[in-house]
C-alpha atoms as a PDB file:
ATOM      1  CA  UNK A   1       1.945  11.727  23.288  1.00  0.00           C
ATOM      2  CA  UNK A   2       2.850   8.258  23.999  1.00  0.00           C
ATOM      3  CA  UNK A   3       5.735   6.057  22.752  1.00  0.00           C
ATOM      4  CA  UNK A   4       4.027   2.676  21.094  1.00  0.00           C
ATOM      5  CA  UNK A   5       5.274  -0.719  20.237  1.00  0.00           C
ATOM      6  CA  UNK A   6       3.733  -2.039  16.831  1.00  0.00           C
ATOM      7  CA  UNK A   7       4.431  -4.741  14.006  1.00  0.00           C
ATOM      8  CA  UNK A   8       4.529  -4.530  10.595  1.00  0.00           C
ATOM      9  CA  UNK A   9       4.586  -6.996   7.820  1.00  0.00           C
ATOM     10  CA  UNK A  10       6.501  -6.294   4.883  1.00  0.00           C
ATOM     11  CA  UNK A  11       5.873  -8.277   1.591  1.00  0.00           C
ATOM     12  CA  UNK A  12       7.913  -9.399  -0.544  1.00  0.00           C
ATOM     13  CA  UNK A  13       5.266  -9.001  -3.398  1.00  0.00           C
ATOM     14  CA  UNK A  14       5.076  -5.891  -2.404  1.00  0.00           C
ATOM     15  CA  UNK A  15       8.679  -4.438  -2.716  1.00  0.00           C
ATOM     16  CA  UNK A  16       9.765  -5.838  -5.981  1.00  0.00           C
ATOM     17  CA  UNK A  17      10.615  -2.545  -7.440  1.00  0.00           C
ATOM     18  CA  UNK A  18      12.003  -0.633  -4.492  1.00  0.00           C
ATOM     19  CA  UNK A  19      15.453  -0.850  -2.599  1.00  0.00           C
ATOM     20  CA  UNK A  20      13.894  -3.584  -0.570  1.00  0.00           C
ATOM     21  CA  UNK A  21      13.881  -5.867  -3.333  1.00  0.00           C
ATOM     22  CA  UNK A  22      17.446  -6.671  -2.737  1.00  0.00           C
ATOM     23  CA  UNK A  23      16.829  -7.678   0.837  1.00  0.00           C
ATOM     24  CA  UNK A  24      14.137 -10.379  -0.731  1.00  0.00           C
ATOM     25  CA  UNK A  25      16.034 -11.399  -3.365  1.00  0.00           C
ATOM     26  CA  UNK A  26      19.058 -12.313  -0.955  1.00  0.00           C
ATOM     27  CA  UNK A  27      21.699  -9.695  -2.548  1.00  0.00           C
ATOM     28  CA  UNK A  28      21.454  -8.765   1.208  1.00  0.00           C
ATOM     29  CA  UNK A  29      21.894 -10.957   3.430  1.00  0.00           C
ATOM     30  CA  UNK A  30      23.806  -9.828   6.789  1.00  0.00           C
ATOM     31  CA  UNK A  31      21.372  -8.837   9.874  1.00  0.00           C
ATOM     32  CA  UNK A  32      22.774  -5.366   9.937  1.00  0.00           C
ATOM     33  CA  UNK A  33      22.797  -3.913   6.699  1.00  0.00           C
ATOM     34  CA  UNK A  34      19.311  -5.699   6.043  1.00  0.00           C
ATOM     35  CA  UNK A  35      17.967  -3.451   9.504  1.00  0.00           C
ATOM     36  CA  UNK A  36      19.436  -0.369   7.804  1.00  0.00           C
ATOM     37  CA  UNK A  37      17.376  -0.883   4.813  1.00  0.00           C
ATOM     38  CA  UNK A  38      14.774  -1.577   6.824  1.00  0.00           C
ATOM     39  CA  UNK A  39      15.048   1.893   8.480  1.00  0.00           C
ATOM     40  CA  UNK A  40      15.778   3.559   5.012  1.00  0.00           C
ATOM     41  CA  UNK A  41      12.450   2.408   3.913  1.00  0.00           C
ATOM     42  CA  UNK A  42      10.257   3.187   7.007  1.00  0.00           C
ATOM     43  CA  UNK A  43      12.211   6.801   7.741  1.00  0.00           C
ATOM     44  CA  UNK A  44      12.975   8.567  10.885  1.00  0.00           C
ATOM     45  CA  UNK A  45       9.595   8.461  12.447  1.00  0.00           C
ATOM     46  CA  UNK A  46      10.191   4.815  13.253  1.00  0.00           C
ATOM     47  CA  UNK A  47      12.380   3.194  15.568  1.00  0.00           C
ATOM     48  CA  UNK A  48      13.598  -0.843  14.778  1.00  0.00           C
ATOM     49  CA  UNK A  49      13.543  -2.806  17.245  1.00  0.00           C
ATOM     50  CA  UNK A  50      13.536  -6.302  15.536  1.00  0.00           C
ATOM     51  CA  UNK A  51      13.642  -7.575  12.259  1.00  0.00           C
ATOM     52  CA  UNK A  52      12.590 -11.635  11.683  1.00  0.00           C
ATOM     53  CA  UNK A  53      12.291 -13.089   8.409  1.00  0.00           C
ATOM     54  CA  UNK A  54       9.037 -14.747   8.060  1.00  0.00           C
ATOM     55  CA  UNK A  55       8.871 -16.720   4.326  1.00  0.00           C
ATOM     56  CA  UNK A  56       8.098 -13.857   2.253  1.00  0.00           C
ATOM     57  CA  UNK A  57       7.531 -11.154   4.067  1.00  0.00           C
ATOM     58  CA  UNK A  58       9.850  -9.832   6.706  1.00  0.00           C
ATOM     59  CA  UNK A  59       8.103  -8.631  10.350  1.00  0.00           C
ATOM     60  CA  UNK A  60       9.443  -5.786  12.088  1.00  0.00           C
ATOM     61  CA  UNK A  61       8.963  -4.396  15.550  1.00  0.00           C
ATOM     62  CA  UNK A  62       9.124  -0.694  15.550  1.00  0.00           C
ATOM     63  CA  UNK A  63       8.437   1.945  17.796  1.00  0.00           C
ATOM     64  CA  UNK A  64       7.400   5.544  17.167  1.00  0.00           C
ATOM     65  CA  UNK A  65       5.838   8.295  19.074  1.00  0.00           C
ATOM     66  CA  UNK A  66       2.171   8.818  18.733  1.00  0.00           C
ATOM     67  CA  UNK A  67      -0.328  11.990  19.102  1.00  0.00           C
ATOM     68  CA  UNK A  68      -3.552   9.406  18.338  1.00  0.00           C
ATOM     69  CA  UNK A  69      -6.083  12.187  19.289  1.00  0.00           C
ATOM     70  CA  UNK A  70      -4.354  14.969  17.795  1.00  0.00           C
ATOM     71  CA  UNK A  71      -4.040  12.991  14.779  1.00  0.00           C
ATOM     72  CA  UNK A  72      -7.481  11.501  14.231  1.00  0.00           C
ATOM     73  CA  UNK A  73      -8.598  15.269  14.603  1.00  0.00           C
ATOM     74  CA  UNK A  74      -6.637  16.284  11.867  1.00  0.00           C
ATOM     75  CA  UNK A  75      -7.505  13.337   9.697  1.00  0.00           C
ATOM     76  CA  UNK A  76     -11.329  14.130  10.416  1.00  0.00           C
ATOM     77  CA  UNK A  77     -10.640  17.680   9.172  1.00  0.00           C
ATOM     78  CA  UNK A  78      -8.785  16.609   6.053  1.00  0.00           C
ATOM     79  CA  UNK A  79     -11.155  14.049   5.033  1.00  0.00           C
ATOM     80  CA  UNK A  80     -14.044  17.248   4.894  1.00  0.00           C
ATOM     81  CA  UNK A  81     -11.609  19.423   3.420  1.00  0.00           C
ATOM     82  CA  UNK A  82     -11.373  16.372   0.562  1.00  0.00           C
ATOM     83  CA  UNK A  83     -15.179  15.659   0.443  1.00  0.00           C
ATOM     84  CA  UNK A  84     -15.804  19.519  -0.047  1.00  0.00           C
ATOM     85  CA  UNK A  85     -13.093  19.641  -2.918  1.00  0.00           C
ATOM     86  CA  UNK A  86     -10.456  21.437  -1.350  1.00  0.00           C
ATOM     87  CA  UNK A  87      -7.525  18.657  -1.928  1.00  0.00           C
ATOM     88  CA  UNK A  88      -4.669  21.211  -1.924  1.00  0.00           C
ATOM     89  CA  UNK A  89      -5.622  21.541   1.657  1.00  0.00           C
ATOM     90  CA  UNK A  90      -6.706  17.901   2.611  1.00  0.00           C
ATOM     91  CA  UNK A  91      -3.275  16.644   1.129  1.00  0.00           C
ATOM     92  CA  UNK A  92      -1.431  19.246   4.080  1.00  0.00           C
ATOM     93  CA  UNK A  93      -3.431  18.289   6.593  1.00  0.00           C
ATOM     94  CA  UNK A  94      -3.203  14.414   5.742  1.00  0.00           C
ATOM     95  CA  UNK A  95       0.613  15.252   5.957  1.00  0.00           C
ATOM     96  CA  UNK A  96       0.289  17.011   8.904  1.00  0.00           C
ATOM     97  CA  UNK A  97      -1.783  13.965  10.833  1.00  0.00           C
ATOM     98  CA  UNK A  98       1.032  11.688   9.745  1.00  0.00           C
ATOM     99  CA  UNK A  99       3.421  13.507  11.872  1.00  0.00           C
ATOM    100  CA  UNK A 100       1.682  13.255  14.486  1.00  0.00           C
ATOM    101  CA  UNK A 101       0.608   9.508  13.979  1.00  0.00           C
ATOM    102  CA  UNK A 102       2.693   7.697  11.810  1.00  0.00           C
ATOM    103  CA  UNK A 103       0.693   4.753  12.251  1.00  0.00           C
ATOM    104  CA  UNK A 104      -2.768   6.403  11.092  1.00  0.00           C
ATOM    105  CA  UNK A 105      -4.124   4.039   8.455  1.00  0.00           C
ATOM    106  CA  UNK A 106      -7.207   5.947   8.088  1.00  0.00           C
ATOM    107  CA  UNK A 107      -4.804   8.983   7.044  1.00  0.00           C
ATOM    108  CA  UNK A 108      -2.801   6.999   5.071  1.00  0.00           C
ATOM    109  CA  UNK A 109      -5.755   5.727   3.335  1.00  0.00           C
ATOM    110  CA  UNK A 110      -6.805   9.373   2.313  1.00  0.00           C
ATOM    111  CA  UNK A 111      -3.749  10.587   1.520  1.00  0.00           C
ATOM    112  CA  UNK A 112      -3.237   7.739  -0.880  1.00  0.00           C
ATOM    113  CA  UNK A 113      -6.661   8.808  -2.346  1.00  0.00           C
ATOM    114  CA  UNK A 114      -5.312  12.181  -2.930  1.00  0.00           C
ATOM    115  CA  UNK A 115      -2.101  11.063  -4.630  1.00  0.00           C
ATOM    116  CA  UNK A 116      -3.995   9.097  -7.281  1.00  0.00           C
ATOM    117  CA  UNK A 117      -6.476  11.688  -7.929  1.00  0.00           C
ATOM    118  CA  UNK A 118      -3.366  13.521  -8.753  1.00  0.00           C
ATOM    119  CA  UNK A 119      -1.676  11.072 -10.862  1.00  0.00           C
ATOM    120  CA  UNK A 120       0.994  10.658  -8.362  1.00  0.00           C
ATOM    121  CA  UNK A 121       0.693   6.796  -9.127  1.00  0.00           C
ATOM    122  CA  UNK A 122       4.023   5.810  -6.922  1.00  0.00           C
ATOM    123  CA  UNK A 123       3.628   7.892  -3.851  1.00  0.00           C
ATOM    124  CA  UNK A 124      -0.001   6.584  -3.936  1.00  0.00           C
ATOM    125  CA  UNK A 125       1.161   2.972  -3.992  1.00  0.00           C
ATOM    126  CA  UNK A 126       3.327   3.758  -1.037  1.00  0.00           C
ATOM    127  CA  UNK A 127       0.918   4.978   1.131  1.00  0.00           C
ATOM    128  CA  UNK A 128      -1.585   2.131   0.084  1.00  0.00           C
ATOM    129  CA  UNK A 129       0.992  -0.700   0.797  1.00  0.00           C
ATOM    130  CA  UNK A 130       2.141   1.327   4.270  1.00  0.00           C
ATOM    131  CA  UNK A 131      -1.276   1.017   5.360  1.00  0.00           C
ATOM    132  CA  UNK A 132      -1.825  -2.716   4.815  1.00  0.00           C
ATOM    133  CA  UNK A 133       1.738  -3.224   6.393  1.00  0.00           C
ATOM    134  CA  UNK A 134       0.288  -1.128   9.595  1.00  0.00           C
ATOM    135  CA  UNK A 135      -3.306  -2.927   9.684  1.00  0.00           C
ATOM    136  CA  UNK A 136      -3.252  -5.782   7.880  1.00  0.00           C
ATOM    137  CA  UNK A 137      -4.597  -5.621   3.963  1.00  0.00           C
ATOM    138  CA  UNK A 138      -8.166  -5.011   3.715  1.00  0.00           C
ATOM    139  CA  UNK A 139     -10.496  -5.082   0.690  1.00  0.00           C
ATOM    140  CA  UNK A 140     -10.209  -1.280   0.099  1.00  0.00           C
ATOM    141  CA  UNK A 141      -5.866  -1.551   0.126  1.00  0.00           C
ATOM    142  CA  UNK A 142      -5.772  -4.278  -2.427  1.00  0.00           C
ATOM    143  CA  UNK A 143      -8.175  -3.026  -4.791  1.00  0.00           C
ATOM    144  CA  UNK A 144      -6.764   0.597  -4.595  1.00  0.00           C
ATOM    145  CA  UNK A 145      -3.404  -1.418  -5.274  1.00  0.00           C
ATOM    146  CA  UNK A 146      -5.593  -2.759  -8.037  1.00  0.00           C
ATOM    147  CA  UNK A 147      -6.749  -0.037  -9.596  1.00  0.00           C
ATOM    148  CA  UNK A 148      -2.784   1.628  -9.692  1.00  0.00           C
ATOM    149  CA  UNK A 149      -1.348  -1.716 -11.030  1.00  0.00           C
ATOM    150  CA  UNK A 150      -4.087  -1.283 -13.560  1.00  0.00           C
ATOM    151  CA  UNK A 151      -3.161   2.514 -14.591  1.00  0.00           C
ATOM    152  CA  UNK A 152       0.184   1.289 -14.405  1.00  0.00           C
ATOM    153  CA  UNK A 153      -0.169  -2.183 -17.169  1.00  0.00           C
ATOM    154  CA  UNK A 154       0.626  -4.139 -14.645  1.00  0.00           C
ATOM    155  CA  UNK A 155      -2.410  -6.277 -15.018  1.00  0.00           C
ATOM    156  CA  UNK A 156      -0.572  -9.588 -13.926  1.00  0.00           C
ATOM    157  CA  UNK A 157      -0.108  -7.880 -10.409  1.00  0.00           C
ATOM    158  CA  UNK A 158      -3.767  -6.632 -10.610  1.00  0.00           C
ATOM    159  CA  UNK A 159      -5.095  -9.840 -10.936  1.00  0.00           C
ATOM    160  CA  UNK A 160      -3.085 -11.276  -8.217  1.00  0.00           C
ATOM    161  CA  UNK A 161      -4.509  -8.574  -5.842  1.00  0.00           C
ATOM    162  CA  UNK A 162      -7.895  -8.672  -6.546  1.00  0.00           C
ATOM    163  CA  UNK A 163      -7.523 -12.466  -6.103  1.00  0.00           C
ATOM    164  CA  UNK A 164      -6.192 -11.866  -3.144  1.00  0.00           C
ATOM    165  CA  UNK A 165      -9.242  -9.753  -1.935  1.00  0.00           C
ATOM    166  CA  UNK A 166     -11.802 -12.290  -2.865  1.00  0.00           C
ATOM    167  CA  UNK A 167      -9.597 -14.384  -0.619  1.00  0.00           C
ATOM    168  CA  UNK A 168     -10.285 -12.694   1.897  1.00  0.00           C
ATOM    169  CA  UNK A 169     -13.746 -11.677   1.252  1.00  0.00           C
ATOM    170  CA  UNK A 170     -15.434 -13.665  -1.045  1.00  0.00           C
ATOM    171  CA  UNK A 171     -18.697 -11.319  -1.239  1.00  0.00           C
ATOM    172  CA  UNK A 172     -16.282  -8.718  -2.471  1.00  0.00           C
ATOM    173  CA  UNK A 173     -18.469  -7.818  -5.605  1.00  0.00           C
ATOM    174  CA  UNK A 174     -15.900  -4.854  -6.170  1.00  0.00           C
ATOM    175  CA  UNK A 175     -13.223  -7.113  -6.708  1.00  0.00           C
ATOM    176  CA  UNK A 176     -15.258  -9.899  -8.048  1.00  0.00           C
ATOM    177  CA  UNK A 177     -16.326  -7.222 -11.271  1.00  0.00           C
ATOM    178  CA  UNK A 178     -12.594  -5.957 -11.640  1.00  0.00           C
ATOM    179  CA  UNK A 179     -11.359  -9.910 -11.758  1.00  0.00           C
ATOM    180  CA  UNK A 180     -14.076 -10.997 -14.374  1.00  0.00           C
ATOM    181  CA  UNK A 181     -13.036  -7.536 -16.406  1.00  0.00           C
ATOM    182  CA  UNK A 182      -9.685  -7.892 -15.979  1.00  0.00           C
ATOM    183  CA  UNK A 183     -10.240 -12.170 -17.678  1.00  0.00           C
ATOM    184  CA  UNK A 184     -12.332 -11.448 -19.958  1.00  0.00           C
ATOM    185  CA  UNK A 185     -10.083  -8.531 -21.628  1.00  0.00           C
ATOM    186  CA  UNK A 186      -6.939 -11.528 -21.450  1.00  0.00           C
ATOM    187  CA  UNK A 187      -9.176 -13.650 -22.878  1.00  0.00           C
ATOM    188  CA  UNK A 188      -9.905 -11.180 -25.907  1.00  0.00           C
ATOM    189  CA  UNK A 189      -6.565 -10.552 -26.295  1.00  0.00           C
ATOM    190  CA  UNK A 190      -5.518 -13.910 -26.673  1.00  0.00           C
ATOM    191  CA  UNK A 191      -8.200 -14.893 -29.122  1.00  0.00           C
ATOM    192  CA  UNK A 192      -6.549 -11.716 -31.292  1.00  0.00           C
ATOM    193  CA  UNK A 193      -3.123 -13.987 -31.241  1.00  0.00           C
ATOM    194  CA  UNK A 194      -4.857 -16.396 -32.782  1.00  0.00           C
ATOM    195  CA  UNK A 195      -3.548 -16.953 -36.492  1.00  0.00           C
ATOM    196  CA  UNK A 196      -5.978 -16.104 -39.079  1.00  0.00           C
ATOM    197  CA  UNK A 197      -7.836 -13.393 -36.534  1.00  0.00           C
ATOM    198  CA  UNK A 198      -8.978 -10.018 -38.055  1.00  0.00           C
ATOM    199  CA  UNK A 199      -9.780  -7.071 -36.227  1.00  0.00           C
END
């Protein structure tokens, strides 16, 4: 085990319907009671250190104990329990990994996975958005944020992260097909607005 130092970005975007929300929207503004919100959200296997506001987002040094070997092991083994259908299993050992390493994005990843298979729409979300907040947000966290947004009929925040993705991979041709489906479908509802349309 050793004790790491790490930063995370959190989004404003990101936290518009969680208790965070009120730290971006300034209903909470002292240093203090922002921190404790801050270690509400991120839960006991964290340890703030610093908390900067940076525009939207807010950056925040943490440290947390970490079994990295112990934990990629376990992630390995609940990624084949998931491939060979056996998700009651993968989820526990998922959970299990993220014990050990809090800061596993490749565990978050799958467990994320896992919840939406299930329908568990938030708890996937919150494992997506940890994951970009550990590592950054790839392709595959903003169109799995996508895709919820989407089961959700949320398509305005949809749009804005597949944009997002093409930002910051233009060749994204995932992202590229869920944007042009995504406009075109706004684009047929709109013309239905129109007076004198029939279905």
């Amino acid at each position: 085990m050793r004790r790491q130092e790490h930063s995370l970005i959190l989004r404003r975007d990101d936290h518009k319907r969680d208790a965070l929300g009120a730290v971006f929207l300034g209903a909470v503004s002292e240093a203090g009671e922002i921190r404790r919100y801050v270690e509400r959200y991120l839960g006991p296997a964290f340890q703030v250190r610093g908390v900067e506001a940076d525009g939207s987002a807010l950056r925040i040094r943490v440290e947390c104990a970490r079994f990295e070997i112990e934990g990629r092991n376990l992630t390995r083994i609940a990624q084949s329990l998931a491939e060979r259908g056996r998700l009651r299993a993968a989820a526990d050992t998922f959970d299990e990994a993220l014990k050990l390493d809090p800061l596993s994005v490749e565990a978050l990843k799958g467990r994320a996975a896992l919840h939406a298979t299930a329908g568990e729409l938030v708890e996937a979300e919150d494992k997506w958005v940890r994951a970009g907040e550990v590592r950054g947000y790839d392709n595959d966290v903003l169109r799995a944020l996508a895709t919820i947004a989407l089961r959700e009929g949320r398509g305005p925040t949809a749009t804005q992260y597949l944009e997002e993705a093409l930002l910051a991979n233009p060749e994204d041709r995932e992202s590229r097909a869920m944007l042009d489906e995504l406009r075109r479908q706004a684009e047929l509802r709109f013309e239905g607005d129109e007076p004198g349309w029939r279905k």
